[in-house]
Protein backbone atom coordinates (compact mmCIF):
# COMPACT_ATOMS: atom_id res chain seq x y z
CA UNK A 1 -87.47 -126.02 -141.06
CA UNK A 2 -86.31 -129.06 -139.13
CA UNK A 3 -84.05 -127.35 -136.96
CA UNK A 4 -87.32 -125.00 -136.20
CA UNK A 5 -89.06 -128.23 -135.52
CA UNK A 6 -86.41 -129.51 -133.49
CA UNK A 7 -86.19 -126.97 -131.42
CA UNK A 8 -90.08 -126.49 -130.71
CA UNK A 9 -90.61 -129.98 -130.09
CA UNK A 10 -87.78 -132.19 -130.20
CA UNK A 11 -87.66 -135.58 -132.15
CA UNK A 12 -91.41 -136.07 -130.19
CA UNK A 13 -94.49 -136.36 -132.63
CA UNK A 14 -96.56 -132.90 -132.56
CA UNK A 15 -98.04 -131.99 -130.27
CA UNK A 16 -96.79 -133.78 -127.91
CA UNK A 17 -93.28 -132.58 -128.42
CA UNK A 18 -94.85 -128.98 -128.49
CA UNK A 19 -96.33 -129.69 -124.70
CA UNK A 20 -92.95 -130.99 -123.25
CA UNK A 21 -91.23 -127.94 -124.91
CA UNK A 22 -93.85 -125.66 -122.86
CA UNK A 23 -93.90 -127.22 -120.19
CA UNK A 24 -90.05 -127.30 -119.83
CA UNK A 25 -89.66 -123.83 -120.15
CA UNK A 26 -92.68 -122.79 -117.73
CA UNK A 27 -90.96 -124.82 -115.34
CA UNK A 28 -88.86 -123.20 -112.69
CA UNK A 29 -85.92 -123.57 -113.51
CA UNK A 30 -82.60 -124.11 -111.11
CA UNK A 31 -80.09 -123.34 -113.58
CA UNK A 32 -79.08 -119.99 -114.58
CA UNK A 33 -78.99 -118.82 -118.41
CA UNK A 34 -81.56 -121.20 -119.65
CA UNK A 35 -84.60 -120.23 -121.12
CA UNK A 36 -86.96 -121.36 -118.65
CA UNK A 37 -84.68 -119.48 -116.32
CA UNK A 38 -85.16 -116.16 -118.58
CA UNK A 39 -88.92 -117.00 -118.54
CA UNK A 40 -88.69 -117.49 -114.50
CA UNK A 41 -87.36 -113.65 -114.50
CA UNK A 42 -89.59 -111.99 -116.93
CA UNK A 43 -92.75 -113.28 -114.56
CA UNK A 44 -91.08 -112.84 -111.30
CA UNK A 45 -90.86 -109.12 -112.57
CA UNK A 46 -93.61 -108.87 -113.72
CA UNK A 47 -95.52 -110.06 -110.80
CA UNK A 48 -93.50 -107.68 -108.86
CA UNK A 49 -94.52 -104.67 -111.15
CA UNK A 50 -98.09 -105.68 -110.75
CA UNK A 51 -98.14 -105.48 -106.66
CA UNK A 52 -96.17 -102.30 -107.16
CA UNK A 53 -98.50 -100.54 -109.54
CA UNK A 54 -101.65 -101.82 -107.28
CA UNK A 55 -100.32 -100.12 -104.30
CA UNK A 56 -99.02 -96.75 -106.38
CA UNK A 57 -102.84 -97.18 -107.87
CA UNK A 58 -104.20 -96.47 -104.16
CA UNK A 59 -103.09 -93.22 -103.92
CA UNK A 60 -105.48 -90.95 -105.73
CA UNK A 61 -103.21 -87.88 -107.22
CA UNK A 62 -100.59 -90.67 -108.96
CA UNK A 63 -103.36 -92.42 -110.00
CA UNK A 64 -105.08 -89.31 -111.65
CA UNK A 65 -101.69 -88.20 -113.22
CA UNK A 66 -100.33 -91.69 -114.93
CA UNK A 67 -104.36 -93.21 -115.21
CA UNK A 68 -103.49 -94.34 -119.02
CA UNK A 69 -99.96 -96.26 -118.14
CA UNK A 70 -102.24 -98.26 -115.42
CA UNK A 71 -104.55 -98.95 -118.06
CA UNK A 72 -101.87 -100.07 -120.94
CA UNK A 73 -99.83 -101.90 -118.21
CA UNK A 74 -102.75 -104.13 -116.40
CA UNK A 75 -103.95 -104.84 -119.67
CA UNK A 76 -100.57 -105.77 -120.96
CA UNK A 77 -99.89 -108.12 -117.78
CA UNK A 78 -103.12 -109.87 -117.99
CA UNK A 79 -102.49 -110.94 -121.84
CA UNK A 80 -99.31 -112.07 -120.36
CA UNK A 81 -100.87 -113.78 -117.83
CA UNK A 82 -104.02 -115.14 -119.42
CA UNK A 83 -101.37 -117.27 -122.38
CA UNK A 84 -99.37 -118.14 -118.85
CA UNK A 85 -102.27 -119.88 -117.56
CA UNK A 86 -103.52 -120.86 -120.94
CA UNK A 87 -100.06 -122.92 -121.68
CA UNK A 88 -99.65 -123.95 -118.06
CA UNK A 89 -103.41 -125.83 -118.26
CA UNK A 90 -102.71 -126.84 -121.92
CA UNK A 91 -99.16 -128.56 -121.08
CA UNK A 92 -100.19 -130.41 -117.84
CA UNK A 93 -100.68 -133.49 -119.54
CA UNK A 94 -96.79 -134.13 -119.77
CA UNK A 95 -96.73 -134.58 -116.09
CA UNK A 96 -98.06 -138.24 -115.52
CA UNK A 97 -101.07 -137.61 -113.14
CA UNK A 98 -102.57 -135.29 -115.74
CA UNK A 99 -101.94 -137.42 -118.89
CA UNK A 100 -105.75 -138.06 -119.49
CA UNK A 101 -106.75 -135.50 -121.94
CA UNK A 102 -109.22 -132.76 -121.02
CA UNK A 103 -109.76 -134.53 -117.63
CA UNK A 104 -106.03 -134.35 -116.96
CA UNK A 105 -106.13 -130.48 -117.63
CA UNK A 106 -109.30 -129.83 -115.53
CA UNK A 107 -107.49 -131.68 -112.87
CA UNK A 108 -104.43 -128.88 -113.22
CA UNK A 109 -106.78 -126.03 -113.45
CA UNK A 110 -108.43 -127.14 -109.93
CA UNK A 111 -105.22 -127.38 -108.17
CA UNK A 112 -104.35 -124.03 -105.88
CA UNK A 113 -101.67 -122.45 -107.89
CA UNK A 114 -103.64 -122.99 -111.06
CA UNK A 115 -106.34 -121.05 -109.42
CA UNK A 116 -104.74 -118.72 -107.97
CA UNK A 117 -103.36 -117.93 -111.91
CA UNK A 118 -107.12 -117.60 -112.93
CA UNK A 119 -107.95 -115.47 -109.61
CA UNK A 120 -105.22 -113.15 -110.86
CA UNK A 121 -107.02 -112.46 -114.50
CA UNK A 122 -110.47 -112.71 -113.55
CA UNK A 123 -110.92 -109.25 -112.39
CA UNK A 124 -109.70 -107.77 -115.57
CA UNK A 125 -112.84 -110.32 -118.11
CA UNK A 126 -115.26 -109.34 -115.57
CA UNK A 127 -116.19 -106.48 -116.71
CA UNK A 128 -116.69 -108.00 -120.47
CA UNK A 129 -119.73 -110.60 -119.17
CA UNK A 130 -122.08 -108.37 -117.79
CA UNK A 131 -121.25 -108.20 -113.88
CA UNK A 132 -122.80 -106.12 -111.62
CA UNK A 133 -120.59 -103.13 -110.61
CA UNK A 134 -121.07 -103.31 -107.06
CA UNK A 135 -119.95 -107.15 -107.21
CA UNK A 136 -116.88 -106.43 -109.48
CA UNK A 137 -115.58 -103.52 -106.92
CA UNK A 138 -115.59 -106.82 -104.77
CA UNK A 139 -113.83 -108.87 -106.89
CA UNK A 140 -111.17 -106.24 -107.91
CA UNK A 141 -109.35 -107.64 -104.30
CA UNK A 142 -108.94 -110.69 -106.38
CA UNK A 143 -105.82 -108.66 -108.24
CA UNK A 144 -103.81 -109.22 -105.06
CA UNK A 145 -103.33 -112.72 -105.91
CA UNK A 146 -101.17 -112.22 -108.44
CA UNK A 147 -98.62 -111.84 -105.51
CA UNK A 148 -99.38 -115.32 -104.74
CA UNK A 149 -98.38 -116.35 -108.17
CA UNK A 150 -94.75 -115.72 -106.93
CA UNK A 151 -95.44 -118.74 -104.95
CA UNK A 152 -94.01 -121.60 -107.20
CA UNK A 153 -90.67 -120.10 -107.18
CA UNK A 154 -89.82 -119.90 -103.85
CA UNK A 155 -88.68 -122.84 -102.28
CA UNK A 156 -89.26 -121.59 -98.61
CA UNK A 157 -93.27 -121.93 -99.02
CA UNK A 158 -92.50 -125.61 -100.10
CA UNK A 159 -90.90 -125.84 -96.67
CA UNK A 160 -93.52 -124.09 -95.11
CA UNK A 161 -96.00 -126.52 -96.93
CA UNK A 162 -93.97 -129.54 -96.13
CA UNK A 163 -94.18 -128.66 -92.39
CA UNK A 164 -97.72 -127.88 -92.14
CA UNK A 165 -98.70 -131.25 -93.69
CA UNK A 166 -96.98 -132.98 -91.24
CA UNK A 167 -98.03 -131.25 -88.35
CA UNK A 168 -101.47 -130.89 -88.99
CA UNK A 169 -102.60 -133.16 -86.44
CA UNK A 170 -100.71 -131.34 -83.29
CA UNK A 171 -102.16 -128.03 -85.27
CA UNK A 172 -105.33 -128.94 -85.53
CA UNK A 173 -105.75 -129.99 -81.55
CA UNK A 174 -103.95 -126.97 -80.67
CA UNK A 175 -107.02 -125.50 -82.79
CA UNK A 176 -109.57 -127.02 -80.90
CA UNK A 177 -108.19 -126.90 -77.63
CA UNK A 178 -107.76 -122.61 -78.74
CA UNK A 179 -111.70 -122.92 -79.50
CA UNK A 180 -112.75 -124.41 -76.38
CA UNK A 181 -111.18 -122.61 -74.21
CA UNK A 182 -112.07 -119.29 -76.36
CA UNK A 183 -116.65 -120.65 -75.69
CA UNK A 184 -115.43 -121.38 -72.38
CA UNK A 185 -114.14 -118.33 -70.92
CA UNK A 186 -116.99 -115.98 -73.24
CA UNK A 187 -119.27 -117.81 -71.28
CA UNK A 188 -117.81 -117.93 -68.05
CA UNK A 189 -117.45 -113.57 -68.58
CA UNK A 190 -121.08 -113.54 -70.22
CA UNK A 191 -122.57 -115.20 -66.52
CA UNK A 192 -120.37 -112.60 -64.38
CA UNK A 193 -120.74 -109.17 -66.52
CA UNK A 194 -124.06 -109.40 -68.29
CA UNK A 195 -125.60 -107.88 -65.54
CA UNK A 196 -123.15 -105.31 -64.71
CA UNK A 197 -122.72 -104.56 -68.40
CA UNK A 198 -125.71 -105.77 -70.56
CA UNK A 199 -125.35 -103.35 -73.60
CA UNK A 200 -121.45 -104.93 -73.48
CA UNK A 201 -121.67 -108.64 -72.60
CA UNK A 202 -125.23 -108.98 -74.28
CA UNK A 203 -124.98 -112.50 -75.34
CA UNK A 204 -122.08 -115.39 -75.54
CA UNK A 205 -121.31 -114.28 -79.14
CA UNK A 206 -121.07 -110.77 -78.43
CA UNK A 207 -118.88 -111.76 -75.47
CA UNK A 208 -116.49 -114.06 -77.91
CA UNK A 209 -114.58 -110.71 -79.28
CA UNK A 210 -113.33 -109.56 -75.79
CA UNK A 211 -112.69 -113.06 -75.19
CA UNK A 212 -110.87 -113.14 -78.63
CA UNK A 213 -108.83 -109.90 -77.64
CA UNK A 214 -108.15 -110.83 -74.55
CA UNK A 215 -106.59 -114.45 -75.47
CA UNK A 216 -104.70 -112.92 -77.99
CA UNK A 217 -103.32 -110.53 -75.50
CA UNK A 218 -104.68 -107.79 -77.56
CA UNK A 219 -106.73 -105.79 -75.27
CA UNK A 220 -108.74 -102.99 -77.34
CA UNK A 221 -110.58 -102.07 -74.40
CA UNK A 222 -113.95 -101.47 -76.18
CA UNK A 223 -114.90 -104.41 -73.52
CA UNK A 224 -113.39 -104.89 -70.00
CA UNK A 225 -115.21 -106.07 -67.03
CA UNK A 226 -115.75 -104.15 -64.40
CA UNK A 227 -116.84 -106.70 -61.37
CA UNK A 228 -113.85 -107.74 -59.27
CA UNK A 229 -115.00 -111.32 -60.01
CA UNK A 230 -114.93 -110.38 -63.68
CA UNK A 231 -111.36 -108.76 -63.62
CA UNK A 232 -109.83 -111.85 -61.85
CA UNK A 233 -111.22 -113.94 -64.59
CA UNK A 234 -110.37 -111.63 -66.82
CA UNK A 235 -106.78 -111.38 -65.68
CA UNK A 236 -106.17 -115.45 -65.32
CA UNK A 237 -107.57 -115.57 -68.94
CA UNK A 238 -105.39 -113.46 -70.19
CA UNK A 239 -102.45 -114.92 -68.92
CA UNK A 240 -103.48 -118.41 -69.98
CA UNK A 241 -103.51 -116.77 -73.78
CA UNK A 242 -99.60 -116.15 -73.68
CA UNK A 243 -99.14 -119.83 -73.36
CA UNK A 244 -102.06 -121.00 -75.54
CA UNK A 245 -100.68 -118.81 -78.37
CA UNK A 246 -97.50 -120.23 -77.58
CA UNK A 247 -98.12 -124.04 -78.25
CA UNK A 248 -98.87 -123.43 -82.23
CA UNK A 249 -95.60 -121.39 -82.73
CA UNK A 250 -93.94 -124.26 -80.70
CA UNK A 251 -95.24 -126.89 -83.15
CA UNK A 252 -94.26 -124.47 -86.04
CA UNK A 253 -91.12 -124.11 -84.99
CA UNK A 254 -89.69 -127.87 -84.25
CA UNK A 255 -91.49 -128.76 -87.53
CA UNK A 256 -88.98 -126.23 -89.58
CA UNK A 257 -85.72 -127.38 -87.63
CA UNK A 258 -86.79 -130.84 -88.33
CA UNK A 259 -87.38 -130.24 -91.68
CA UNK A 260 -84.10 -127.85 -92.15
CA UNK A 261 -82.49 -130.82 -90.67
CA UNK A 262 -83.55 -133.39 -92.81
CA UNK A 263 -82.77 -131.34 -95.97
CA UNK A 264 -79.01 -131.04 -94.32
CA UNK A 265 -78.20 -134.59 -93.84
CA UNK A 266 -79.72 -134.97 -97.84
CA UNK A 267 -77.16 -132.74 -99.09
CA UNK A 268 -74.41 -134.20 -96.45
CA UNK A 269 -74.37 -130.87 -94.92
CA UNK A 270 -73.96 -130.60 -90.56
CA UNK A 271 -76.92 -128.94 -89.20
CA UNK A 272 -75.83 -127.18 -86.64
CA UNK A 273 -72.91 -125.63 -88.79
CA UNK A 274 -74.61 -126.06 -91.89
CA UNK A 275 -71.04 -127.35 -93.22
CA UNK A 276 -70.62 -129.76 -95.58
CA UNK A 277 -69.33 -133.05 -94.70
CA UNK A 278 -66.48 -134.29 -97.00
């Protein structure tokens, strides 16, 4: 019985011993053979199945033929993931800035990848309090986020994260600057093709979805002016998109070879040969 013990919770007092032990293993784990690393695996797959059976689900005669296995296997995966998020909520309190009881946890269950865990049940409890079935066909989407639970164990969205933190600010005026110029040239086309085309360029907002397509270099052609003063802009607009949709990628991409940088001289490793330095 003490070895039990031990194992469960260590030489800690329960439950606190219990929580660290739970919170270990849910953990993602960097070494191979552990537990947690075992535990990593069997929700990784699991996650995997899930997007795979929600996309085989889509197509109407495999769905007819294997209906009962999609039944028994989302409401297998939920269970699993309903006591995931149950013991990830219930053993937050180890980490430090969720120590306070209760208000520690609710802080945890607000945070995005604890949502995104309850996004990825809700659609199956639904059902059980009463919704409307036109509002749950809306909130079955919400089963797609269980791909998004496959987001704590990969280190490349950390990265990602990382680098959009710090260059919010450059994002966020290349944003703005994307947005004005977006009102500027809807209205400039609005003034010059309203009267040519009113039942096209009826209003500025109407006009904002050519000037979205054509900024984005798109070009559906449900709208196109047809005044030589209206292609000119058109044309000059269009060019200025391949360099306005240029400047975010720019930022994007000096923030990751900073940050791939950075995490190279940490581990002593060149980055331009990605060797390591003895």
């Amino acid at each position: 019985m003490k070895k039990v013990r031990q194992i469960l919770y260590g030489h800690e007092t329960f439950p606190k011993g219990l929580k660290k032990s739970v919170h270990k293993i849910m953990s993602v784990s960097k070494r191979q053979g552990n537990f947690s690393w075992y535990f990593d695996v069997f929700i990784i797959s699991l996650i995997l199945l899930n997007i795979l059976a929600l996309v085989l689900e889509s197509v109407i005669p495999i769905k007819q033929q294997y209906h009962e296995q999609f039944v028994l296997f989302e409401t297998f995966s939920v269970l699993i993931f309903t006591l995931e998020y149950v013991l990830r909520v219930w053993s937050a309190n180890v980490k430090p800035k969720y120590s306070r009881s209760v208000i520690g946890n609710f802080k945890y269950a607000c945070t995005p990848l604890a949502v995104i865990d309850l996004l990825a049940i809700l659609p199956f409890y639904l059902p059980f309090l009463g919704i409307d079935l036109r509002l749950l066909r809306m909130f079955r989407i919400f089963r797609v986020f269980r791909l998004f639970k496959i987001a704590r164990y990969l280190t490349a969205l950390e990265l990602m994260e990382r680098v959009l933190i710090k260059k919010k600010e450059e994002l966020m005026v290349s944003l703005i600057f994307t947005v004005f110029l977006l009102l500027l040239a809807s209205t400039l086309m609005y003034y010059v093709e309203n009267e040519a085309q009113p039942e096209h360029f009826s209003s500025i907002p109407e006009t904002m979805w050519w000037g979205i397509a054509t900024l984005t270099t798109v070009g559906y052609g449900d709208m196109y002016p047809v005044t030589g003063l209206g292609q000119f802009l058109g044309g000059i607009i269009a060019i200025i998109g391949i360099g306005l949709f240029a400047l975010p990628t720019g930022i994007l991409a000096a923030g990751f070879s900073e940050e791939v940088s950075q995490k190279a001289k940490k581990e002593g490793a060149c980055p331009n040969c990605g060797n390591i330095n003895n």
